[in-house]
PDB file of N, CA and C in Angstrom:
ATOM      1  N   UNK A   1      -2.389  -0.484 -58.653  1.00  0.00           N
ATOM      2  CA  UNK A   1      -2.585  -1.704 -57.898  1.00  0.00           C
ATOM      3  C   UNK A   1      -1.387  -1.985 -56.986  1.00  0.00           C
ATOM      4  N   UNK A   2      -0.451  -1.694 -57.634  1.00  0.00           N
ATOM      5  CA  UNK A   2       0.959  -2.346 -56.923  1.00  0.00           C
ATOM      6  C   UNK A   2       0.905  -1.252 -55.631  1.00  0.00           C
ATOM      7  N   UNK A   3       0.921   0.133 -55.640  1.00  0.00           N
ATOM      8  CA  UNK A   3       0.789   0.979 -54.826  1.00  0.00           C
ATOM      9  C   UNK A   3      -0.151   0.668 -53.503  1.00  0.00           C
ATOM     10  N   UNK A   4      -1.382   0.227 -53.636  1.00  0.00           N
ATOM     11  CA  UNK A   4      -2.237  -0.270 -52.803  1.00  0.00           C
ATOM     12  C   UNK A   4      -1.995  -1.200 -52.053  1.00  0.00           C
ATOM     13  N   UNK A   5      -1.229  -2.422 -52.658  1.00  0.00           N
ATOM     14  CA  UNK A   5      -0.657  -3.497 -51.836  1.00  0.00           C
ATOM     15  C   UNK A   5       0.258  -3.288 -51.277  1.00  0.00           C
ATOM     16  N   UNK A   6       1.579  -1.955 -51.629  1.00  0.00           N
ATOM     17  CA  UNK A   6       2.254  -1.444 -50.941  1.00  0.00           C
ATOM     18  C   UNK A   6       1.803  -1.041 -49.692  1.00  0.00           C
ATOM     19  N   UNK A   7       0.590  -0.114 -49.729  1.00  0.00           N
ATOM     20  CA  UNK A   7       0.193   0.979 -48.359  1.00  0.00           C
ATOM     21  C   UNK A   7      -0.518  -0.046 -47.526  1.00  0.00           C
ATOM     22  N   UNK A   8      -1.007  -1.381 -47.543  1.00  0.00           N
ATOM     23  CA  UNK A   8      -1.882  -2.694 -47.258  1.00  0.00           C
ATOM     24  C   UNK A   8      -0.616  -3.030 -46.451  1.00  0.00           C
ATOM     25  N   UNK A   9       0.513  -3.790 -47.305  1.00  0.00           N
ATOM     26  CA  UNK A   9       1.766  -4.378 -46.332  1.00  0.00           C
ATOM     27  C   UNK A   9       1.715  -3.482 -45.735  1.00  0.00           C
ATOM     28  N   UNK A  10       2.480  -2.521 -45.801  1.00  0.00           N
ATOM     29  CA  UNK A  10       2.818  -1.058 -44.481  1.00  0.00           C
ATOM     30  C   UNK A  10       1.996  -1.161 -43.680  1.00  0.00           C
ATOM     31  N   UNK A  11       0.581  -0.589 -43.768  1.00  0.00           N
ATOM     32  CA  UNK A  11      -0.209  -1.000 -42.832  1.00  0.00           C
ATOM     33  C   UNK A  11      -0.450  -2.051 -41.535  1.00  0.00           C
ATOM     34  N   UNK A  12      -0.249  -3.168 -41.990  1.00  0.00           N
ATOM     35  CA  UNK A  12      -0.122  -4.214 -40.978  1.00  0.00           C
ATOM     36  C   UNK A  12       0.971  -4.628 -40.690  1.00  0.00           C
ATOM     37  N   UNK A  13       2.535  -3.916 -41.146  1.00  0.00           N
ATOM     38  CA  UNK A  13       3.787  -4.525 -40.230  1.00  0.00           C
ATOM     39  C   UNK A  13       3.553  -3.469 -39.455  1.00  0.00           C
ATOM     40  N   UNK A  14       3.012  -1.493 -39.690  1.00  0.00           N
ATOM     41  CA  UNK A  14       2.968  -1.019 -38.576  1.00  0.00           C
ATOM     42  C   UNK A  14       2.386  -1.176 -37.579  1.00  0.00           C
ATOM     43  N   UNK A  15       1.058  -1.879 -37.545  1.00  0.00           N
ATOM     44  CA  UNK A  15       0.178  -2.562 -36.708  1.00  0.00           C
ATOM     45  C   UNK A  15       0.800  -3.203 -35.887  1.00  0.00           C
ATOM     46  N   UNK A  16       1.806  -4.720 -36.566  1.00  0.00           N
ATOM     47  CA  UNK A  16       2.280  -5.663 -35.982  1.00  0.00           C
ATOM     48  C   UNK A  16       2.725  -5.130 -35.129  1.00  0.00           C
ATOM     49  N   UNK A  17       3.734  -4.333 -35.345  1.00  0.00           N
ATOM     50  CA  UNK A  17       5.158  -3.876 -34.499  1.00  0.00           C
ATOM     51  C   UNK A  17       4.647  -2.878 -33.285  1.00  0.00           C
ATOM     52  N   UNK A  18       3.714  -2.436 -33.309  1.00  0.00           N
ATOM     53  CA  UNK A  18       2.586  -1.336 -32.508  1.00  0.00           C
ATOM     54  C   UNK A  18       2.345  -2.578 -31.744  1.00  0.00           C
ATOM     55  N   UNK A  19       1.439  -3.301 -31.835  1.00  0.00           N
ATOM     56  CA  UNK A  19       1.073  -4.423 -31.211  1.00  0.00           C
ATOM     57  C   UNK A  19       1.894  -4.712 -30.072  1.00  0.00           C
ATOM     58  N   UNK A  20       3.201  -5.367 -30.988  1.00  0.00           N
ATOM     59  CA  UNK A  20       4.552  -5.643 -29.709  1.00  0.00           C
ATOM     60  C   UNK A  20       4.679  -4.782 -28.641  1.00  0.00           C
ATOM     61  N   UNK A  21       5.138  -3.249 -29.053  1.00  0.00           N
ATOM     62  CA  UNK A  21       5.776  -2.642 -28.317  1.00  0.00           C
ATOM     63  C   UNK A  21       4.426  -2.441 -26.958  1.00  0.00           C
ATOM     64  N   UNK A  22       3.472  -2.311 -27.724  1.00  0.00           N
ATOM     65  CA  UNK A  22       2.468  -1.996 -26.491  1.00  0.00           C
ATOM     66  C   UNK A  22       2.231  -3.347 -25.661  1.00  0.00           C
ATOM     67  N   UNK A  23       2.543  -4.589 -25.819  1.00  0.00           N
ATOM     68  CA  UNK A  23       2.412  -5.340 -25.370  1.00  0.00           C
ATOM     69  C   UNK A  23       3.766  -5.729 -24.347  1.00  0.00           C
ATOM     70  N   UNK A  24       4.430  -5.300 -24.862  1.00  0.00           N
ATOM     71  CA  UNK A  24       5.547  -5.754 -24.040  1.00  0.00           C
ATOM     72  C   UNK A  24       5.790  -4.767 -22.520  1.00  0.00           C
ATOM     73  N   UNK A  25       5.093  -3.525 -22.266  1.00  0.00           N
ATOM     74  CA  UNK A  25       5.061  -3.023 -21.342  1.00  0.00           C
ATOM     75  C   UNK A  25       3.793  -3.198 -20.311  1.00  0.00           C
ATOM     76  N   UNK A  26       2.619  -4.670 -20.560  1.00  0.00           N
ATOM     77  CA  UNK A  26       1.844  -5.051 -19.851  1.00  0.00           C
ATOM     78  C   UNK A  26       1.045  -3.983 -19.846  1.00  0.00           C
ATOM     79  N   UNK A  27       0.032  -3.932 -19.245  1.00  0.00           N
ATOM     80  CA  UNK A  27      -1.326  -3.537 -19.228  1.00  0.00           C
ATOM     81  C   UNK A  27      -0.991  -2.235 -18.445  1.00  0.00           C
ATOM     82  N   UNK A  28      -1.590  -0.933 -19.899  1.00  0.00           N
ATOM     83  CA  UNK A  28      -1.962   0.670 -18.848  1.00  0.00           C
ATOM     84  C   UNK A  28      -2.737   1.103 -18.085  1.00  0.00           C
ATOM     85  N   UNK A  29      -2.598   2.229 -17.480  1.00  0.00           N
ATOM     86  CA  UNK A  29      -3.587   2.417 -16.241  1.00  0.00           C
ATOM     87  C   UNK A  29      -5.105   2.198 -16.755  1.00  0.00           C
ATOM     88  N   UNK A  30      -5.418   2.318 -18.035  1.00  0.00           N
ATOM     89  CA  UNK A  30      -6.947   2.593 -18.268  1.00  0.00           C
ATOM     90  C   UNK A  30      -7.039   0.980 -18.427  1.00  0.00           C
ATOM     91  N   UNK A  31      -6.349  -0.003 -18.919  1.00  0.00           N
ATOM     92  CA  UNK A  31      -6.670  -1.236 -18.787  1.00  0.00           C
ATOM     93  C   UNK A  31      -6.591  -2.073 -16.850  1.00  0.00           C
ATOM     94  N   UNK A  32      -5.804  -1.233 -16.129  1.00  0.00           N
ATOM     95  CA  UNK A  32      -5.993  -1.324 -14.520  1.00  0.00           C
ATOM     96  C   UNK A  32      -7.211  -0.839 -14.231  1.00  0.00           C
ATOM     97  N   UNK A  33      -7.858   0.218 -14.616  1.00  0.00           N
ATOM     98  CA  UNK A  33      -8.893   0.671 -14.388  1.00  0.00           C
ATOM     99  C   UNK A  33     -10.105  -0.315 -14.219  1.00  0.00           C
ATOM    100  N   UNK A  34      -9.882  -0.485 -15.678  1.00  0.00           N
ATOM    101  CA  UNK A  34     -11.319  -1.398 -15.990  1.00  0.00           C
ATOM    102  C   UNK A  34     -11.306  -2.401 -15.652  1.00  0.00           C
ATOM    103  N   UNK A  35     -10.416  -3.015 -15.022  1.00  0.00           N
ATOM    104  CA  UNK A  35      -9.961  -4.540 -14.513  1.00  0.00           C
ATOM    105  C   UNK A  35     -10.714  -4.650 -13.089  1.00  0.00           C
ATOM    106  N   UNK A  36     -10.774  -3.298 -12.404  1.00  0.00           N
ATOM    107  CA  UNK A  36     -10.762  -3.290 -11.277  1.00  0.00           C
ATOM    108  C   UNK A  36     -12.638  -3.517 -10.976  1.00  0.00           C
ATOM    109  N   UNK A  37     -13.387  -3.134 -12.670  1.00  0.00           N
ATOM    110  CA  UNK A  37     -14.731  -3.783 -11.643  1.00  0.00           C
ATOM    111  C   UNK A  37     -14.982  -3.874 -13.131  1.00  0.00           C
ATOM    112  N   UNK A  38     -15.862  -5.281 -13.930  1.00  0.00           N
ATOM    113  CA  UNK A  38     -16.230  -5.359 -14.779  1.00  0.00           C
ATOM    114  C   UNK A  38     -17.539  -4.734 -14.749  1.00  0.00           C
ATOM    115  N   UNK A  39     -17.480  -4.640 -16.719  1.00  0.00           N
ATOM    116  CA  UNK A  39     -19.719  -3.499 -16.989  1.00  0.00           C
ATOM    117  C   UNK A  39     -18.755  -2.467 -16.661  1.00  0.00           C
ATOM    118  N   UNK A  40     -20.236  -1.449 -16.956  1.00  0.00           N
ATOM    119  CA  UNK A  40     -20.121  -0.419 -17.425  1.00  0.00           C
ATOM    120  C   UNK A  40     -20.446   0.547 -15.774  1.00  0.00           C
ATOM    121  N   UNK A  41     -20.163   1.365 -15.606  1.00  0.00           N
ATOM    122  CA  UNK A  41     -20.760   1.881 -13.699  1.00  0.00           C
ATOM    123  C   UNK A  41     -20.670   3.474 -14.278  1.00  0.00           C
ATOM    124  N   UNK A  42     -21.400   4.039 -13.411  1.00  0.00           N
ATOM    125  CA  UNK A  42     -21.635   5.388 -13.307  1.00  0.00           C
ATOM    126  C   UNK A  42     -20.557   6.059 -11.892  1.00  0.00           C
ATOM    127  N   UNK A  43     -20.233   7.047 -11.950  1.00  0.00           N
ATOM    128  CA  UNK A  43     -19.504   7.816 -10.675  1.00  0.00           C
ATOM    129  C   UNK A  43     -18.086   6.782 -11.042  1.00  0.00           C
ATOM    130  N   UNK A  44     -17.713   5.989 -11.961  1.00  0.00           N
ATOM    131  CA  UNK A  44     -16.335   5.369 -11.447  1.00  0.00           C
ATOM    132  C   UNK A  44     -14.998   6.273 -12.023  1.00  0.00           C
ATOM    133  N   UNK A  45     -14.152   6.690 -11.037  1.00  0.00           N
ATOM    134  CA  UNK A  45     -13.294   8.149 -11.120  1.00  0.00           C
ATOM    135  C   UNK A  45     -12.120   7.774 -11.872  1.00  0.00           C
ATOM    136  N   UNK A  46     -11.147   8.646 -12.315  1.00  0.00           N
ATOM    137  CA  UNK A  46      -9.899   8.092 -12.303  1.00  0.00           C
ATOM    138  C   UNK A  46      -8.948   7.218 -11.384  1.00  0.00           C
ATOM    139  N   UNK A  47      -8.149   6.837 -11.418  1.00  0.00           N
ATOM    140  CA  UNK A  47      -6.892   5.907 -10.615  1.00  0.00           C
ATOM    141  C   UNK A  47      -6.298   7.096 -10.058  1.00  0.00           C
ATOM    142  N   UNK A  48      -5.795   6.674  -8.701  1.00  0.00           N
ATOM    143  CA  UNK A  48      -5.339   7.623  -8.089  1.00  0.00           C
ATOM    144  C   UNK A  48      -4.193   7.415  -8.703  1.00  0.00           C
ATOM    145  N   UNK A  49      -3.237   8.943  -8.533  1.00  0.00           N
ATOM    146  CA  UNK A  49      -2.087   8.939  -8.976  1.00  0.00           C
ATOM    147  C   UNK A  49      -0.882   8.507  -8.763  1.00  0.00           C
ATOM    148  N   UNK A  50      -0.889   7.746  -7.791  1.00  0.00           N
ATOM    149  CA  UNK A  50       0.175   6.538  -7.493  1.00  0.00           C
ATOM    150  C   UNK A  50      -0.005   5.477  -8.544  1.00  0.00           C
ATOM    151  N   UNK A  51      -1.620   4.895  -7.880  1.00  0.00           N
ATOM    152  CA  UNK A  51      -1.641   3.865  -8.651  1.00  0.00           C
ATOM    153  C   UNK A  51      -1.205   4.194 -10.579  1.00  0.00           C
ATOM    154  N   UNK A  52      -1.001   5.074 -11.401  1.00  0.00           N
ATOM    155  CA  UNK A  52      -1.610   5.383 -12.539  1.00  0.00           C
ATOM    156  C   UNK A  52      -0.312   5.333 -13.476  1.00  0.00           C
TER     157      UNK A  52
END
C-alpha cells in the first residue's frame, strides 16, 4: 500500500513540474498551428519553417 501511494505522489509532482516547464515557454508550433483555423480541415500542411 505504502508503495502505491509512493508511485501516486511521484506521479503527479512529475506531472506538476512537466506542466510548468511546458508552460512557461508559451504555446508550440503544433499549438500555433491549430490556432490558426479552428475544427478539424483536410489538406491543412505543416508551418512553414520560419514560422515553426
Amino acid at each position: 500500500m505504502a508503495d502505491l501511494l509512493h508511485k501516486a505522489v511521484y506521479a503527479f509532482a512529475t506531472g506538476a513540474v512537466a506542466d510548468v516547464l511546458a508552460a512557461r515557454s508559451g504555446p508550440g508550433p503544433g499549438q500555433r498551428h491549430a490556432a490558426m483555423r479552428s475544427g478539424r480541415h483536410a489538406g491543412a500542411g505543416p508551418l512553414p519553417r520560419g514560422q515553426a
